[in-house]
Protein backbone atom coordinates (compact mmCIF):
# COMPACT_ATOMS: atom_id res chain seq x y z
CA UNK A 1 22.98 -5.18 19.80
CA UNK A 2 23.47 -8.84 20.33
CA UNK A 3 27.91 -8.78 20.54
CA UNK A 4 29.49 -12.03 21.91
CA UNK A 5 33.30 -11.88 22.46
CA UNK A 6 35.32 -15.49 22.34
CA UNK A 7 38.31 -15.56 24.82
CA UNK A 8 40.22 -18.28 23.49
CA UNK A 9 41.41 -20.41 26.29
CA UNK A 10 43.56 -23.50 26.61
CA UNK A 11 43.66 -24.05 30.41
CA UNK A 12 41.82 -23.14 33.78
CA UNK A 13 41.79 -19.45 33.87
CA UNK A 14 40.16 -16.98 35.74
CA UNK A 15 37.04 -15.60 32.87
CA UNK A 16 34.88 -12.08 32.77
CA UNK A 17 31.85 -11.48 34.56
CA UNK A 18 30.53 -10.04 31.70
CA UNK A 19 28.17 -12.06 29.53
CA UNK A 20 28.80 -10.46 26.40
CA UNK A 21 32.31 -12.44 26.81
CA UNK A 22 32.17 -16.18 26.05
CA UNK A 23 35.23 -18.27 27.27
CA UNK A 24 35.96 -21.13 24.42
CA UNK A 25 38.73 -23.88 25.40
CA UNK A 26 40.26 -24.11 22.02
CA UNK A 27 41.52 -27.72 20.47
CA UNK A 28 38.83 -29.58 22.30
CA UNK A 29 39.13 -32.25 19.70
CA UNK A 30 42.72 -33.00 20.53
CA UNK A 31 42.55 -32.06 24.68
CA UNK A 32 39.00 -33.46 25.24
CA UNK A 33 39.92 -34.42 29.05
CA UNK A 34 41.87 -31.07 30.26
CA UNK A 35 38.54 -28.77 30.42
CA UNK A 36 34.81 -29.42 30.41
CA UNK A 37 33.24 -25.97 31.72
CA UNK A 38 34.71 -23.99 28.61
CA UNK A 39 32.69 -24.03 25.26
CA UNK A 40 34.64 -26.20 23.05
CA UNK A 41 35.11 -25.37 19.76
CA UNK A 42 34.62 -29.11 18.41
CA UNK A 43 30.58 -28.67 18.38
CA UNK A 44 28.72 -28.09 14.99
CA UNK A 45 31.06 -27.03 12.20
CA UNK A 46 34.80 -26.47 13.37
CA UNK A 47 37.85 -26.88 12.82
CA UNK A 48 38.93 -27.48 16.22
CA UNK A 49 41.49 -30.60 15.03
CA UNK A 50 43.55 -28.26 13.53
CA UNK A 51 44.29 -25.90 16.81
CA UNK A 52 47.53 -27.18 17.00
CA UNK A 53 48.67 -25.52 13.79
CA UNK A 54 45.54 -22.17 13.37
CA UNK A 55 45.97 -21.93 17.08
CA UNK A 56 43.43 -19.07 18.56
CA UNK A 57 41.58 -19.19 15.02
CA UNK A 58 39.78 -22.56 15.70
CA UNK A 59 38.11 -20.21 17.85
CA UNK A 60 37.30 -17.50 15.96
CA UNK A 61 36.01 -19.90 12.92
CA UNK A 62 33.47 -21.92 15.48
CA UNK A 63 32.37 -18.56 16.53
CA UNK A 64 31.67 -17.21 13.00
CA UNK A 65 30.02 -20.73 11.75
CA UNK A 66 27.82 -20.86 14.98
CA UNK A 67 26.80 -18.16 16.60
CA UNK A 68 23.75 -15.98 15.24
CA UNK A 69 25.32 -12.43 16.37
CA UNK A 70 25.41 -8.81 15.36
CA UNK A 71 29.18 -8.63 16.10
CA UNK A 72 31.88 -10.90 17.41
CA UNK A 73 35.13 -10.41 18.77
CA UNK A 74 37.97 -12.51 19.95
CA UNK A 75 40.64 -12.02 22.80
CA UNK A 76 42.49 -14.49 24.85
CA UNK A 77 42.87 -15.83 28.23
CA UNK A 78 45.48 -13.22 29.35
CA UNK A 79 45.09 -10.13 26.42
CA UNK A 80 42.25 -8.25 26.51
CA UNK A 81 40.64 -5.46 24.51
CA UNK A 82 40.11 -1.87 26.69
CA UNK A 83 39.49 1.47 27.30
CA UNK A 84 41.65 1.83 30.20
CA UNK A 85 45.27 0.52 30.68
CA UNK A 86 44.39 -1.65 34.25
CA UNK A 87 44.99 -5.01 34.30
CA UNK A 88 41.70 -5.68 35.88
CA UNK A 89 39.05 -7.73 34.77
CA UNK A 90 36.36 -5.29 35.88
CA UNK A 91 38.31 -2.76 33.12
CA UNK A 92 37.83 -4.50 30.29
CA UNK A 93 35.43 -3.73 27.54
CA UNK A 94 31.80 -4.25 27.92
CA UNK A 95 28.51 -4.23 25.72
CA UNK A 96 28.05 -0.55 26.34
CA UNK A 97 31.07 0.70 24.91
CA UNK A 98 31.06 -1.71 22.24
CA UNK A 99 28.17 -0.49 21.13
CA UNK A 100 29.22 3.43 21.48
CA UNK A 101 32.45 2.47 19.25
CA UNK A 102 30.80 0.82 16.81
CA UNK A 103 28.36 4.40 16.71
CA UNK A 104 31.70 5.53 13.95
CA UNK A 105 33.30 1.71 13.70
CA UNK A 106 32.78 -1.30 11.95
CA UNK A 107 35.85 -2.97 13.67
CA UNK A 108 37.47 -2.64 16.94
CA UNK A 109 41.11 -3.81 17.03
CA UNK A 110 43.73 -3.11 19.59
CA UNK A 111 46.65 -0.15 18.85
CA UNK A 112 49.16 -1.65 16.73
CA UNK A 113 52.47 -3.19 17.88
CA UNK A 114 55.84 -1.48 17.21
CA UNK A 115 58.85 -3.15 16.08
CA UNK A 116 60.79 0.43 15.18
CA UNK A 117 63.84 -1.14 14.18
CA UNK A 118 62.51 -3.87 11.95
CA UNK A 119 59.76 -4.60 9.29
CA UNK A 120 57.05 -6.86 9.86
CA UNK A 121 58.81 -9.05 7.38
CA UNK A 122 62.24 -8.80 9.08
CA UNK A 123 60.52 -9.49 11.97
CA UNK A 124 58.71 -12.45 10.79
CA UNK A 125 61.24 -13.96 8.73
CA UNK A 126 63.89 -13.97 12.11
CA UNK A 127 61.20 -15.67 14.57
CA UNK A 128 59.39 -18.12 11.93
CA UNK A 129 60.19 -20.69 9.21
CA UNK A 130 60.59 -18.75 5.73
CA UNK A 131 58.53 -20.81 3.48
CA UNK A 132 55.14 -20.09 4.44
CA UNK A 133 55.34 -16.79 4.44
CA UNK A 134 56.70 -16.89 1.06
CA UNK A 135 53.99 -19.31 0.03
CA UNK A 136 51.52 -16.74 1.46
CA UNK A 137 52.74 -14.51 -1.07
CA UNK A 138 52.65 -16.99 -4.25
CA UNK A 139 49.00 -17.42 -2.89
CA UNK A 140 47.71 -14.02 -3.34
CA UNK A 141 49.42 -13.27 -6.01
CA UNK A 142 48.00 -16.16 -8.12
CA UNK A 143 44.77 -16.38 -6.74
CA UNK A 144 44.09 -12.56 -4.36
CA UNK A 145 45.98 -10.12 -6.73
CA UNK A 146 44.05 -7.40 -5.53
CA UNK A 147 45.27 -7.85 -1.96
CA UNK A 148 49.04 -8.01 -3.50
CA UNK A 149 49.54 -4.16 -2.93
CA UNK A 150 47.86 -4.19 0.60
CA UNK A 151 50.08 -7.16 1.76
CA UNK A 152 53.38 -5.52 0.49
CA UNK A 153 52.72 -2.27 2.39
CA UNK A 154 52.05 -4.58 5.71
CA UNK A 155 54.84 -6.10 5.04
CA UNK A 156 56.77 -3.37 4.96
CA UNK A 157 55.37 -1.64 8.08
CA UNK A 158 57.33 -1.54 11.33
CA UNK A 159 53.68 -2.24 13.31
CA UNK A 160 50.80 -4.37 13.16
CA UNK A 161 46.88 -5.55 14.56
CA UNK A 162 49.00 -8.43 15.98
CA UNK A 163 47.11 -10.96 18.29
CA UNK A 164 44.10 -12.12 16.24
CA UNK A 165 42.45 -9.95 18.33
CA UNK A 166 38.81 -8.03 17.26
CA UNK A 167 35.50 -7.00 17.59
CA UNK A 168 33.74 -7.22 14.16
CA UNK A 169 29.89 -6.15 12.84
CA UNK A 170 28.57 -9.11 11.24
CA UNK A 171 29.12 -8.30 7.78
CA UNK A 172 33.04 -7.35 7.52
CA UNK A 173 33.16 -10.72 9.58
CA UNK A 174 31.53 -13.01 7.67
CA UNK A 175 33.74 -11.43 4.54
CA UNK A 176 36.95 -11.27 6.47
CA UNK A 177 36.69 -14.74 7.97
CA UNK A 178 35.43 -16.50 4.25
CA UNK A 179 38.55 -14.54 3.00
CA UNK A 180 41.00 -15.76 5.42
CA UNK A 181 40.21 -19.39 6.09
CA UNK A 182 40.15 -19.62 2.43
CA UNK A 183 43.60 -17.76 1.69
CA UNK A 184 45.32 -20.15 4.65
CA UNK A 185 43.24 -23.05 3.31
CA UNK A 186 45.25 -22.71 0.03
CA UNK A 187 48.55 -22.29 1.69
CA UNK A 188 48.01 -24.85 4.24
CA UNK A 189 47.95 -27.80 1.29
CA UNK A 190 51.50 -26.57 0.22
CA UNK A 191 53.52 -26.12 3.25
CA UNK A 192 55.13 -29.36 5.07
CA UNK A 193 55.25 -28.73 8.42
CA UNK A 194 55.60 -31.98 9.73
CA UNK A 195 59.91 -31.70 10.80
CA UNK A 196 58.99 -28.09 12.17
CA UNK A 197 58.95 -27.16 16.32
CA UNK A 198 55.09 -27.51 17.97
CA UNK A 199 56.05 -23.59 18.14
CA UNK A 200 56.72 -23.02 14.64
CA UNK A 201 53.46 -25.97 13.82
CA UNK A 202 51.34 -22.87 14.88
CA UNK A 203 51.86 -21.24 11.28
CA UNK A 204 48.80 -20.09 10.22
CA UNK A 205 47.95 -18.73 13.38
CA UNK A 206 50.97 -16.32 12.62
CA UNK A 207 50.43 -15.95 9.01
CA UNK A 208 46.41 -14.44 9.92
CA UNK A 209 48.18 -12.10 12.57
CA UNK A 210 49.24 -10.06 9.03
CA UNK A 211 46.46 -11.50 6.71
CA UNK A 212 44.11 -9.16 9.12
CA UNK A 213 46.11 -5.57 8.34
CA UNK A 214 46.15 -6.84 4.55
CA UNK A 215 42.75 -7.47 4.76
CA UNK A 216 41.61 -4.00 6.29
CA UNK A 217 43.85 -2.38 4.27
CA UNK A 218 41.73 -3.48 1.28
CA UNK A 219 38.70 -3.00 2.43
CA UNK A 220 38.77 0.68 3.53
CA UNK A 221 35.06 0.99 3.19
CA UNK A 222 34.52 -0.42 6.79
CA UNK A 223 35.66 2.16 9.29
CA UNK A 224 38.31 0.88 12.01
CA UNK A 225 38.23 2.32 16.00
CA UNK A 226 41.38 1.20 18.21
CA UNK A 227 41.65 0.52 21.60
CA UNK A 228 44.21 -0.50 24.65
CA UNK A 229 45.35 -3.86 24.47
CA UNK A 230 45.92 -4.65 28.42
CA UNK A 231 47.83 -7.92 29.26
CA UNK A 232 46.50 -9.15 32.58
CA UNK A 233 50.08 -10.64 34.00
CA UNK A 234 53.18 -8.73 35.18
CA UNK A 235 55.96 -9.07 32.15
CA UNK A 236 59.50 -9.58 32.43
CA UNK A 237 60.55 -6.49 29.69
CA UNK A 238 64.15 -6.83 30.17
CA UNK A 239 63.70 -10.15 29.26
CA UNK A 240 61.86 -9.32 26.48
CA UNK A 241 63.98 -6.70 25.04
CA UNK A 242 66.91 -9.18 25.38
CA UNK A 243 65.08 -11.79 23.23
CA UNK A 244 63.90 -9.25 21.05
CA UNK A 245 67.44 -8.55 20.28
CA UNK A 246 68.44 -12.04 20.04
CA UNK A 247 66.08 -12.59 17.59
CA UNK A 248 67.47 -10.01 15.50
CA UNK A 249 71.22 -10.91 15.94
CA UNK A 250 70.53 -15.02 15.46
CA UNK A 251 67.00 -15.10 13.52
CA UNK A 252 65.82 -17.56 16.34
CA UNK A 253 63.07 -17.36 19.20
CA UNK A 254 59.63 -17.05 19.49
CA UNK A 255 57.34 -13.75 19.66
């Protein structure tokens, strides 16, 4: 089975072994001097211009429009996809389990993310600018009404696929990924983004994060598999936590 996984990378990093993972320095367009081992993702079509606002996606899309593979997956520089929780590189998932998962899977995605005390909307809504989220909304209801019911429960979940991160069989890929760059296509000409923070720029990289869910959600025919998600750095929780909780009291930080 012929699986290449993108690791979505924006600096010098340390990169798998593994040759079923291919390291792609994303925004090559717009940071043409800072790498030039990395794939970019400015070669054939792309959408690689656009990084600063799809962020890890620009990825993803030059992966789906040209690469001839069975399956393809994304992860980043420092979150990984695995069956063991060690931060080691050596750890992460290789061809041979991919293959054994996708034996009873069609996608591989990483467990879901807990927010307990607050909706993904809530949660959304208190780290990111309102408007395209609600413009995400007009947008399927106009134009995706079928997904309308999906994308209410999601929103209405305390968890989430968050990340962007997945291993897909060809065929739920090439449907998910026509579906979703269309879908943020359509929001993207009516949200104004241009007085927003370079953080909150990075919209539609955050809108996809619950696009995916509302996409699997509707398509129940392919069968999901999840996995550990293993984060390759030491994290400051209590810091975390205290943001976290910020966020909830003031409606402003990041993720």
């Amino acid at each position: 089975m012929k699986v290449k996984i993108l690791v979505a990378v924006h600096k010098n990093y340390r990169m798998p072994d593994d040759p079923m993972y291919l390291p792609v320095f994303v925004g090559k367009e717009v940071r043409p001097a800072v790498n030039h081992t990395f794939q970019g993702d400015n070669t054939g079509d792309n959408i690689s211009a656009k990084n600063p606002h799809y962020n890890e996606l620009t990825a993803l899309y030059w992966g789906w429009k040209n690469l001839d593979v069975d399956a393809l997956g994304l992860v980043h520089y420092r979150r990984y996809l695995s069956m063991s929780h060690s931060k080691d590189l050596s750890t992460i998932l290789n061809q041979e389990q991919v293959e054994q998962l996708f034996q009873d899977a069609d996608v591989i995605l990483p467990k879901k993310r807990h927010y307990y005390i607050e909706t993904n909307e809530s949660h959304y809504l208190h780290v990111h600018e309102h408007a395209p989220l609600e413009i995400t909304r007009e947008v399927l209801k106009q134009d995706y009404p079928e997904y309308m019911p999906a994308f209410e429960h999601v929103m209405k979940q305390t968890s989430a696929h968050y990340f962007n991160m997945m291993v897909m069989k060809k065929q739920p890929l090439d449907e998910y990924c026509s579906w979703l760059f269309e879908v943020l296509g359509k929001v993207e000409q009516q949200v104004d983004y241009s007085s927003y923070t370079p953080y909150e720029q990075r919209v539609f990289g955050f809108l996809s994060e619950l696009l995916l869910d509302t996409w699997l959600r509707t398509h129940q025919e392919y069968r999901t598999v999840e996995v550990n998600r293993v984060f390759l750095e030491k994290q400051n929780w209590p810091l975390k936590i205290a943001k976290f909780l910020k966020r909830k009291v003031t409606g402003h930080g990041e993720h």
